[in-house]
N, C-alpha and C. Protein backbone atom coordinates (compact mmCIF):
# COMPACT_ATOMS: atom_id res chain seq x y z
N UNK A 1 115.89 159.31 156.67
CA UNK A 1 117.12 159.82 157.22
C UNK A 1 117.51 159.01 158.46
N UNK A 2 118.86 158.59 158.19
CA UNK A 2 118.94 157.85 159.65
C UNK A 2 119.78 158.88 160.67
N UNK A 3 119.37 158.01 162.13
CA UNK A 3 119.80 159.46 163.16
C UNK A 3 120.43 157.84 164.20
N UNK A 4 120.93 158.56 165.23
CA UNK A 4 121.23 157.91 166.41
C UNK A 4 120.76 157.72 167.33
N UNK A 5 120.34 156.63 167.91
CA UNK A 5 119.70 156.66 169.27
C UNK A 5 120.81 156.02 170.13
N UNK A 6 119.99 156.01 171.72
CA UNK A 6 121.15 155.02 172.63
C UNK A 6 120.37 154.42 173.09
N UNK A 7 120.73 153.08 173.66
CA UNK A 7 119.91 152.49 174.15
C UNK A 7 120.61 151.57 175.33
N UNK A 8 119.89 151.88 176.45
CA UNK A 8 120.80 151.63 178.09
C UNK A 8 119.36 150.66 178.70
N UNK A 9 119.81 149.82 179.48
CA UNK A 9 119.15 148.85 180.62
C UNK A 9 118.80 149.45 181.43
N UNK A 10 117.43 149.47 181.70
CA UNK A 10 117.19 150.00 183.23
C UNK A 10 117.78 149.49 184.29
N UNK A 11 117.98 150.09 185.52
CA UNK A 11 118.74 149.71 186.93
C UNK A 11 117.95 148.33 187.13
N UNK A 12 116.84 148.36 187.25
CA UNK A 12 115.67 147.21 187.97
C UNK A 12 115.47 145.76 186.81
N UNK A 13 116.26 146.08 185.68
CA UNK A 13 115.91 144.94 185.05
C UNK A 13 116.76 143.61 185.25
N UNK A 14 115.70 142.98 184.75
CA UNK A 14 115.97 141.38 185.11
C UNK A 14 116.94 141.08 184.34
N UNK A 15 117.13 139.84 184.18
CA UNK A 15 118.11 138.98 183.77
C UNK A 15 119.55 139.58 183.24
N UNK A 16 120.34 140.75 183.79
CA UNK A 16 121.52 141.49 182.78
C UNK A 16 122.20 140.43 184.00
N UNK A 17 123.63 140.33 183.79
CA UNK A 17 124.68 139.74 184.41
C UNK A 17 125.73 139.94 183.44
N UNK A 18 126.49 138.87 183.37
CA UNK A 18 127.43 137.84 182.61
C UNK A 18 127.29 138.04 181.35
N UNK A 19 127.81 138.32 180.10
CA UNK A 19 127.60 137.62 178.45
C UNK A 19 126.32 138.49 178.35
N UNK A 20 126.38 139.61 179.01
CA UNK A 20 125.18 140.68 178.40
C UNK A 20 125.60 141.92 177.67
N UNK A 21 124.38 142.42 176.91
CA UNK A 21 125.18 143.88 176.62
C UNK A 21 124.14 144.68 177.69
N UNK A 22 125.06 145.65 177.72
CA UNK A 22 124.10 147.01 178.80
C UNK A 22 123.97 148.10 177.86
N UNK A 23 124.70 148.53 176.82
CA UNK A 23 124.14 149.31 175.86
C UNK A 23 124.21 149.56 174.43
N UNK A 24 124.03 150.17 173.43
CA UNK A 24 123.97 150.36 172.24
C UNK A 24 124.07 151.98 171.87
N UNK A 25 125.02 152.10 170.94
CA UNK A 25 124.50 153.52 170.10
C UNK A 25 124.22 152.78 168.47
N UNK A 26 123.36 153.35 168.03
CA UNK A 26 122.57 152.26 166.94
C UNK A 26 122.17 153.56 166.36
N UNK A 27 122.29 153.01 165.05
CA UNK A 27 121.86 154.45 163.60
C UNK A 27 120.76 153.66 163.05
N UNK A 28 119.56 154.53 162.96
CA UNK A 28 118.79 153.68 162.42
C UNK A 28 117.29 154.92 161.78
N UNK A 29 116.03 154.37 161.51
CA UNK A 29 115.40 155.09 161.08
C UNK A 29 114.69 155.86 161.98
N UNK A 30 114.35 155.10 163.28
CA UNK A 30 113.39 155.10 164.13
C UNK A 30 113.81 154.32 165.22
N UNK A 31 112.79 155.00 166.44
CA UNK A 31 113.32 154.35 167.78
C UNK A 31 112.53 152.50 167.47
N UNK A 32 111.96 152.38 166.71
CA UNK A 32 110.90 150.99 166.85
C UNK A 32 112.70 150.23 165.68
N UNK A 33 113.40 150.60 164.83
CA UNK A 33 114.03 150.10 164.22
C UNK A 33 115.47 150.05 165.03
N UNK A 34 115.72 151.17 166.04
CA UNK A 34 116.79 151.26 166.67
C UNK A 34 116.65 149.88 167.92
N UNK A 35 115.55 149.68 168.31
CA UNK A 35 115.34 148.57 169.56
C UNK A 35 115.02 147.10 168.45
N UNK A 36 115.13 146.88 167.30
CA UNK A 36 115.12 145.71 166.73
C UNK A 36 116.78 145.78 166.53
N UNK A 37 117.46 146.37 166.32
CA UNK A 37 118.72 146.16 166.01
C UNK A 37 119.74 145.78 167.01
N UNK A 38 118.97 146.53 168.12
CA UNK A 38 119.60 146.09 169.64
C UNK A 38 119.66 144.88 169.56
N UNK A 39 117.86 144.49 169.33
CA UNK A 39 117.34 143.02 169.89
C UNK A 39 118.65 141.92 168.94
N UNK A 40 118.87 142.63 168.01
CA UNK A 40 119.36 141.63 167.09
C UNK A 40 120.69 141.34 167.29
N UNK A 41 121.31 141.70 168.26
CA UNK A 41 123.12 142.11 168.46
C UNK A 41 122.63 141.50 170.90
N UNK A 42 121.58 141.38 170.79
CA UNK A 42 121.82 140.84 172.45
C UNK A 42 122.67 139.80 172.58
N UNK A 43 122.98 139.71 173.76
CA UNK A 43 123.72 138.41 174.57
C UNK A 43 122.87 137.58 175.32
N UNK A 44 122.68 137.22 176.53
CA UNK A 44 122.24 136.34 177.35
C UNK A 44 121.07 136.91 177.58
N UNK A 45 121.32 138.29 177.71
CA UNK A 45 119.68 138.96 178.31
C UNK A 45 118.66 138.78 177.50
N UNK A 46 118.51 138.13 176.04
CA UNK A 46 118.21 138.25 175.20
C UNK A 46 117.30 139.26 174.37
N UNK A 47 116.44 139.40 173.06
CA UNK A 47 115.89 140.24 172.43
C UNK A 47 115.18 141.24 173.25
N UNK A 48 114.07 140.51 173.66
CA UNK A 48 112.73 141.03 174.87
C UNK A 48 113.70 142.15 175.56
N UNK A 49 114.86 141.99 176.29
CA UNK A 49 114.99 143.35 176.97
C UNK A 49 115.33 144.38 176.46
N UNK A 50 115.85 144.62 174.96
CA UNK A 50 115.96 145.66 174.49
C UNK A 50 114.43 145.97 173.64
N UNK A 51 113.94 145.25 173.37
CA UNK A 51 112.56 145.54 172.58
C UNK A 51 111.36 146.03 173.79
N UNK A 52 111.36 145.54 174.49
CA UNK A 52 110.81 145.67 175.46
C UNK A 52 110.85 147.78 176.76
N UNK A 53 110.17 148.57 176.58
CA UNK A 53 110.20 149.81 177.33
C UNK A 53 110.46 149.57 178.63
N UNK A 54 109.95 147.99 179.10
CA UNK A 54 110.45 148.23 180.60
C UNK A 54 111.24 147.80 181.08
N UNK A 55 112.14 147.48 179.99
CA UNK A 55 113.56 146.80 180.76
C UNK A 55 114.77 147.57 180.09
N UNK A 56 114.14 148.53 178.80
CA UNK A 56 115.68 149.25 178.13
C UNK A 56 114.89 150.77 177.70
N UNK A 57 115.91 151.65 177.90
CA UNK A 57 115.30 152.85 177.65
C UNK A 57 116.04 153.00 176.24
N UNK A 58 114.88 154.42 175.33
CA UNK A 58 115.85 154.17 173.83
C UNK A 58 115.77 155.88 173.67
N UNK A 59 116.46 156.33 173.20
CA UNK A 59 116.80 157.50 173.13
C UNK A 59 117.06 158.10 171.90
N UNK A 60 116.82 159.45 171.18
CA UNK A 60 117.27 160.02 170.41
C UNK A 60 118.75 160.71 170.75
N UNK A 61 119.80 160.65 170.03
CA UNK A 61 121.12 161.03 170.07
C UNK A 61 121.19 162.35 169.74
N UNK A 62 121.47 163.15 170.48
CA UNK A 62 121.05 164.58 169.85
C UNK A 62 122.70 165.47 169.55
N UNK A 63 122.98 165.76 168.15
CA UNK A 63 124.49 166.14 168.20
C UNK A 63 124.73 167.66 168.70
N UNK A 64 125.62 167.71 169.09
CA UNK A 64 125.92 169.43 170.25
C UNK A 64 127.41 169.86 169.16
N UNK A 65 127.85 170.75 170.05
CA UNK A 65 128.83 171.52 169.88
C UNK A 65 129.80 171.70 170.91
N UNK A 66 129.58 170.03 172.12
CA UNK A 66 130.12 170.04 172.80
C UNK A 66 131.02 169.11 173.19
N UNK A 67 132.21 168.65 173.37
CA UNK A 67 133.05 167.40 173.73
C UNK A 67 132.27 166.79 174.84
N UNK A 68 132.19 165.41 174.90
CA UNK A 68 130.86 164.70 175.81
C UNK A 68 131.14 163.60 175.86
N UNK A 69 131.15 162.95 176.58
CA UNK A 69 131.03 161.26 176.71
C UNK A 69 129.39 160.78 176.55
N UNK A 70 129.25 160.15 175.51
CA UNK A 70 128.18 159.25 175.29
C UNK A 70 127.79 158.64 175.83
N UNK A 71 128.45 157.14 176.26
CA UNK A 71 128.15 156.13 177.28
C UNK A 71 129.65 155.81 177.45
N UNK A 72 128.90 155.78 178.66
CA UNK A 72 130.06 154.68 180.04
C UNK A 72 129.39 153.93 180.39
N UNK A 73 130.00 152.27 179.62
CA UNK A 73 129.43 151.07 180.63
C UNK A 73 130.38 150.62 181.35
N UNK A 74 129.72 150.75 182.33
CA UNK A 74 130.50 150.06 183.71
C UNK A 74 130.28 149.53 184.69
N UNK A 75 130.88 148.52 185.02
CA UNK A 75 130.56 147.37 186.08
C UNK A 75 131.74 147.13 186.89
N UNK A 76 131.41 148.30 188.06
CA UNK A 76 132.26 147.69 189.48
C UNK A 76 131.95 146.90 190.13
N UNK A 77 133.19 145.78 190.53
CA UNK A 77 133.23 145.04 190.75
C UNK A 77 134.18 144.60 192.52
């Protein structure tokens, strides 16, 4: 059964800038298949930070009964 996870950059990680992604909502089987799919769709930051626990957190998507914002990526500038 596939489900949703999210998957966001930690504050402290290295290399995000420029030509990066900061997050993902990704359907997949599993959190180990949801962080290969990331890896597979990166930018500059490359694979390692989404595969990687200490640079991207991965999450189960859990559906409500409530209107919600998912993710906000954002970069003030």
């Amino acid at each position: 059964m596939m489900r949703f996870f999210i998957l966001k950059k930690k504050a402290y990680s290295p290399k995000w800038h420029w030509d990066c992604a900061y997050g993902f909502i990704v359907e997949a089987e599993s959190y180990t298949a949801a962080r290969r799919i990331a890896a597979d769709k990166c930018g500059d930051e490359g694979p390692d930070a989404w595969l990687s626990p200490e640079h991207s957190t991965c999450q189960l998507l859990k559906l409500t009964d409530e209107p919600r914002v998912i993710m906000r990526d954002f970069l003030n500038g």
